[in-house]
C-alpha atoms as a PDB file:
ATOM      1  CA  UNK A   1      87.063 199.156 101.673  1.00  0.00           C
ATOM      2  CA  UNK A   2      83.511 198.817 100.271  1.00  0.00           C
ATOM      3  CA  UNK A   3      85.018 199.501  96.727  1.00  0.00           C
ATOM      4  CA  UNK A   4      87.690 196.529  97.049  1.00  0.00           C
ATOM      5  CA  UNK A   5      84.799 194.022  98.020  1.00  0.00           C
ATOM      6  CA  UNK A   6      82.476 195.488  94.957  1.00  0.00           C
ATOM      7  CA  UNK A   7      85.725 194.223  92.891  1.00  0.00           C
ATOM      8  CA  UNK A   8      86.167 191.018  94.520  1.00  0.00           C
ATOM      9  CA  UNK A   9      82.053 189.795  94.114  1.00  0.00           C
ATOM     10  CA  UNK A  10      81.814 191.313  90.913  1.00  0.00           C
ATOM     11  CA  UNK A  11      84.654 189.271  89.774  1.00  0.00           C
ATOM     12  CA  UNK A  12      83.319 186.464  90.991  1.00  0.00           C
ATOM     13  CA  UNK A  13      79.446 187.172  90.165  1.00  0.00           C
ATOM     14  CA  UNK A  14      80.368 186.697  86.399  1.00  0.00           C
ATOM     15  CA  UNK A  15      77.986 184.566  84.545  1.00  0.00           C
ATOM     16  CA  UNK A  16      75.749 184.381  82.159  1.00  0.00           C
ATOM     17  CA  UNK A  17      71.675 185.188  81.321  1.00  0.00           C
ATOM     18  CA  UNK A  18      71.284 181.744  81.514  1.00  0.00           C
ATOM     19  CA  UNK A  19      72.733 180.861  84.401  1.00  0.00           C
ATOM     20  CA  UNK A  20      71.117 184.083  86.209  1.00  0.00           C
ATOM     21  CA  UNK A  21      67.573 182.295  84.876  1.00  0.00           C
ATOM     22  CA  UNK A  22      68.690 179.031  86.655  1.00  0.00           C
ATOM     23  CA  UNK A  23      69.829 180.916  89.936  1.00  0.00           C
ATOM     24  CA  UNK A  24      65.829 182.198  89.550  1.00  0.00           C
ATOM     25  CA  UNK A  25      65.147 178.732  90.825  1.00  0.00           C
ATOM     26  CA  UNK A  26      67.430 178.703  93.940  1.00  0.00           C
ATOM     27  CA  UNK A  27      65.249 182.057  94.909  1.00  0.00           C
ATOM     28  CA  UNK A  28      61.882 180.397  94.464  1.00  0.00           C
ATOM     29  CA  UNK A  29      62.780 177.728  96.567  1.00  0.00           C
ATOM     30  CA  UNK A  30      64.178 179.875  99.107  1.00  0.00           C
ATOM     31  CA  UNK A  31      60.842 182.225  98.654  1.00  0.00           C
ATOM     32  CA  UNK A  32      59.402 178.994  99.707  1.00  0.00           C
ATOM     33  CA  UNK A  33      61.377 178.349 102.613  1.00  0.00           C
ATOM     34  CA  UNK A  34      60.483 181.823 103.888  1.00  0.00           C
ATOM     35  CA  UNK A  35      56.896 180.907 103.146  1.00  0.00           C
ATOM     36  CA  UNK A  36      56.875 177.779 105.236  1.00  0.00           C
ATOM     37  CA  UNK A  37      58.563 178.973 108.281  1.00  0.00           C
ATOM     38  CA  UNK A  38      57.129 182.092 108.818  1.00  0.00           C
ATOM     39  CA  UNK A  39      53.720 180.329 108.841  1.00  0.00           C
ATOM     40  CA  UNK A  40      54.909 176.977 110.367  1.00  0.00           C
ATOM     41  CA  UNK A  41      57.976 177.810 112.171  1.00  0.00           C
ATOM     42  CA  UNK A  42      61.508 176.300 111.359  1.00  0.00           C
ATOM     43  CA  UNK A  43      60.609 172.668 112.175  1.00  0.00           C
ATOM     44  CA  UNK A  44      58.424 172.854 109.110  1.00  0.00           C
ATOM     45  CA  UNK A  45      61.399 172.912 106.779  1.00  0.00           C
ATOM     46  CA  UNK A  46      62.747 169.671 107.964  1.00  0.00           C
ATOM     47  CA  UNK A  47      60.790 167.618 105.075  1.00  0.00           C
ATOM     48  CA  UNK A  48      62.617 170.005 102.705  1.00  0.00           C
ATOM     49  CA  UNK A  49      66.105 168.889 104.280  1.00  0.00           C
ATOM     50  CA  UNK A  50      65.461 164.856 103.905  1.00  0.00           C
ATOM     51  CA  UNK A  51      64.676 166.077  99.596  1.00  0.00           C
ATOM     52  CA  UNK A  52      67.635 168.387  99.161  1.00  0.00           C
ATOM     53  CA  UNK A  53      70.724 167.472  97.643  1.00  0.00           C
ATOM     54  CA  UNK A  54      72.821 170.711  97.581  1.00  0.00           C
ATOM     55  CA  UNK A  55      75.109 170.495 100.507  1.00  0.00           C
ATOM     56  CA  UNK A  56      75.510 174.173 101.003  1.00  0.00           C
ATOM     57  CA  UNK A  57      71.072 174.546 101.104  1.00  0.00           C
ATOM     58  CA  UNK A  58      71.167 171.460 103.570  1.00  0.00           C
ATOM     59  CA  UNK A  59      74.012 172.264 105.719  1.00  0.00           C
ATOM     60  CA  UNK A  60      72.020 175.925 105.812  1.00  0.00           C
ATOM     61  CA  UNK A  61      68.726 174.345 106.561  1.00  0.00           C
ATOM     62  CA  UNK A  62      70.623 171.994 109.620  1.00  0.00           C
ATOM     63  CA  UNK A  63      71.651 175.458 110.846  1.00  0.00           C
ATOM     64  CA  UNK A  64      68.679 176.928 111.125  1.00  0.00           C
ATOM     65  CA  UNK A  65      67.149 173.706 112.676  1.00  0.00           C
ATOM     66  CA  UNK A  66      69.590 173.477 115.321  1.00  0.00           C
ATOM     67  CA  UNK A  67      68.616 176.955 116.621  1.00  0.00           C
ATOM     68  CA  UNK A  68      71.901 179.121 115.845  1.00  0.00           C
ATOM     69  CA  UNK A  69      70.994 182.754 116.803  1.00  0.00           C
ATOM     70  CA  UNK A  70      71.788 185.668 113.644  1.00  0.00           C
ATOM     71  CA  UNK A  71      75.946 186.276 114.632  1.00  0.00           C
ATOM     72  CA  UNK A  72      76.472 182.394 114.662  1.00  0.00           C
ATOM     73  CA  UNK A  73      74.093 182.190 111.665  1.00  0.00           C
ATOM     74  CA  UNK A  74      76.504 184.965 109.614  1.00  0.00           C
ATOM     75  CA  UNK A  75      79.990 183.776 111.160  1.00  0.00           C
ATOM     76  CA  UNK A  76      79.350 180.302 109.906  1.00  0.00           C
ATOM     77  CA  UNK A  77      77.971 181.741 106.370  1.00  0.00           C
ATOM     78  CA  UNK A  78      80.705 183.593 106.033  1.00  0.00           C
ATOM     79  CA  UNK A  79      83.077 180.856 106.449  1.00  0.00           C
ATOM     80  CA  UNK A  80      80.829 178.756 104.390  1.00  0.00           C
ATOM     81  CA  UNK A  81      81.227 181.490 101.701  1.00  0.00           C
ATOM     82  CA  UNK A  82      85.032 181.714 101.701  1.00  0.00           C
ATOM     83  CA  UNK A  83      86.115 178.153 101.966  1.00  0.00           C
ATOM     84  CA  UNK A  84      83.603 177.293  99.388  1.00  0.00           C
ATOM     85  CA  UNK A  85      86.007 179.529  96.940  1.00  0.00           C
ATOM     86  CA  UNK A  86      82.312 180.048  94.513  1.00  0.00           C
ATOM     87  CA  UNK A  87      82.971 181.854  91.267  1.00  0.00           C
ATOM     88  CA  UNK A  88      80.039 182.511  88.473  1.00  0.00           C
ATOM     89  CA  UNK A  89      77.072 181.197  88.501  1.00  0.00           C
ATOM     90  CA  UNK A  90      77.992 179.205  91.821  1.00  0.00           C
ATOM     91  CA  UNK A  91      79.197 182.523  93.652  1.00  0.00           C
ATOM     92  CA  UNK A  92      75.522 183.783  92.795  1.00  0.00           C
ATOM     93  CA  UNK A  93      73.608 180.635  93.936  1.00  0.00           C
ATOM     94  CA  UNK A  94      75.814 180.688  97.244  1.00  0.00           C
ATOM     95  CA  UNK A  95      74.834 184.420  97.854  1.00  0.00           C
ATOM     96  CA  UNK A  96      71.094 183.867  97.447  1.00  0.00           C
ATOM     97  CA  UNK A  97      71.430 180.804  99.654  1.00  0.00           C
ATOM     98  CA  UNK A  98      73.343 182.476 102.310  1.00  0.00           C
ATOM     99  CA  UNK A  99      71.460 186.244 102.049  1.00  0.00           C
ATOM    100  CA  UNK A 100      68.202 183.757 101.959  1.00  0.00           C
ATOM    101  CA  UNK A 101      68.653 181.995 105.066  1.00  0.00           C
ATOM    102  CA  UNK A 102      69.760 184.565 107.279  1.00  0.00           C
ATOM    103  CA  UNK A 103      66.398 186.742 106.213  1.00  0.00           C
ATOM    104  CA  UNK A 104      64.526 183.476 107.020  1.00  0.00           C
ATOM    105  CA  UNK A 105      66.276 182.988 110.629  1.00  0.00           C
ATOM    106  CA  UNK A 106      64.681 186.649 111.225  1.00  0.00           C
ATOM    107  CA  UNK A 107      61.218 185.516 109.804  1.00  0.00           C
ATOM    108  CA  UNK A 108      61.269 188.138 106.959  1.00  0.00           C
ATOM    109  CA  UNK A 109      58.565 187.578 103.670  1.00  0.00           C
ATOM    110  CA  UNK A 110      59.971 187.144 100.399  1.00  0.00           C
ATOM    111  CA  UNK A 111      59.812 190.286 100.004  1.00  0.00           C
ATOM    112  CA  UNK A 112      62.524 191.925 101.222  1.00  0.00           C
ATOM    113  CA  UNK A 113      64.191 188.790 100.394  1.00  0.00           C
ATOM    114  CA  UNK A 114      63.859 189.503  96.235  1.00  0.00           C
ATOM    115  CA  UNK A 115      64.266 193.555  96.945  1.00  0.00           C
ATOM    116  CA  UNK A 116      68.111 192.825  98.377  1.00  0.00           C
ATOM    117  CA  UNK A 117      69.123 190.485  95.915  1.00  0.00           C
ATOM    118  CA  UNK A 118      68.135 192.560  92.805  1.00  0.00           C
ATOM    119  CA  UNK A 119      71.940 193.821  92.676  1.00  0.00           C
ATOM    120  CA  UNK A 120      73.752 191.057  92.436  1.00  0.00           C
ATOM    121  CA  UNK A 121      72.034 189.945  89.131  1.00  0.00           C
ATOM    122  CA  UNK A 122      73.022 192.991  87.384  1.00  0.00           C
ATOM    123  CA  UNK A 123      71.582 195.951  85.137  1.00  0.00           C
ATOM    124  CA  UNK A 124      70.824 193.660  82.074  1.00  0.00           C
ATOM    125  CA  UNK A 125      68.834 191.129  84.165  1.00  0.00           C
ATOM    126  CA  UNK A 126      66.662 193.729  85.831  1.00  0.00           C
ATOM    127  CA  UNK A 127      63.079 193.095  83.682  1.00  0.00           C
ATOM    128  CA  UNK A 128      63.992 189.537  83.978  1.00  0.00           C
ATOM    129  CA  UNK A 129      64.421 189.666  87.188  1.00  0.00           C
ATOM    130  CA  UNK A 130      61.149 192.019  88.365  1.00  0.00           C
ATOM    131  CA  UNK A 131      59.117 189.707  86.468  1.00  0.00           C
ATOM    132  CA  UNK A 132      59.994 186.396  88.378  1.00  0.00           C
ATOM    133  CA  UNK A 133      59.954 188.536  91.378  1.00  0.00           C
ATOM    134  CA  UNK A 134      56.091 189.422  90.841  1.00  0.00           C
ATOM    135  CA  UNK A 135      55.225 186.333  89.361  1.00  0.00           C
ATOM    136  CA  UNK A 136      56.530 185.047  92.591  1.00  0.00           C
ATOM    137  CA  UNK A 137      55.055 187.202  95.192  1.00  0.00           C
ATOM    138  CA  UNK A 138      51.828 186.730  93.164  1.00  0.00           C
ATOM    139  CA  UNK A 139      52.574 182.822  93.721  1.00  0.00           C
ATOM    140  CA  UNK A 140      53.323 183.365  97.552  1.00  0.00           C
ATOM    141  CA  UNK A 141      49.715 185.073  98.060  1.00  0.00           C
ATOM    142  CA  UNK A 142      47.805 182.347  97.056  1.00  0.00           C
ATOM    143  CA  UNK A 143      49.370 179.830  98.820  1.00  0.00           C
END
């Protein structure tokens, strides 16, 4: 089983350096999230939601305000996940977005945040990757 759903997301986590480096955004802001509601609580976020303008981060963030407990919070991901039919460099945002909210709804750092979502940016991102990770948790210390 686990190897037939490593064939289905790495067929759909295809995409480019580039578009990994623009998915690097989607995890700062998320970092931020994080950020903001561990030390503020969720209500915090709800300037973020009036400013967004993906609908998958919003409907996420309207979830999270409404008070959905973690098995609502994954059911509806998942569903989110599948009928959104993401491939590339969408498929990648989605995951971060998803994987990012559900660590939030627990009240988790960054942290732990950047350490599970190392893997789905692949081998030949890794340095990339470790150095927006510190840069950001440098960035998260001094706020």
């Amino acid at each position: 089983m686990l190897m037939k759903e490593l064939a289905y997301l790495s067929a759909r986590l295809l995409c480019s350096y580039e578009e990994k480096t623009e998915c690097l955004q989607t995890m700062s802001k998320l970092s931020r999230f994080l950020t903001v509601a561990r030390a503020d609580g969720f209500l915090a976020l709800e300037p973020f939601l009036e400013r967004e303008t993906n609908p998958l981060i919003k409907a996420c963030l309207l979830d999270i305000l409404d008070g959905l407990d973690s098995a609502e919070l994954e059911q509806r991901f998942e569903g989110y996940l599948a009928a959104g039919d993401y491939r590339g460099k969408d498929c990648l945002q989605a995951m971060i977005i998803l994987k990012g909210f559900l660590l939030l709804q627990t009240c988790q750092t960054p942290e732990p945040f950047w350490k599970e979502l190392h893997g789905y940016f692949g081998a030949d991102f890794t340095l990339t990757y470790r150095e927006a990770s510190r840069l950001e948790q440098t960035k998260g210390k001094s706020l």
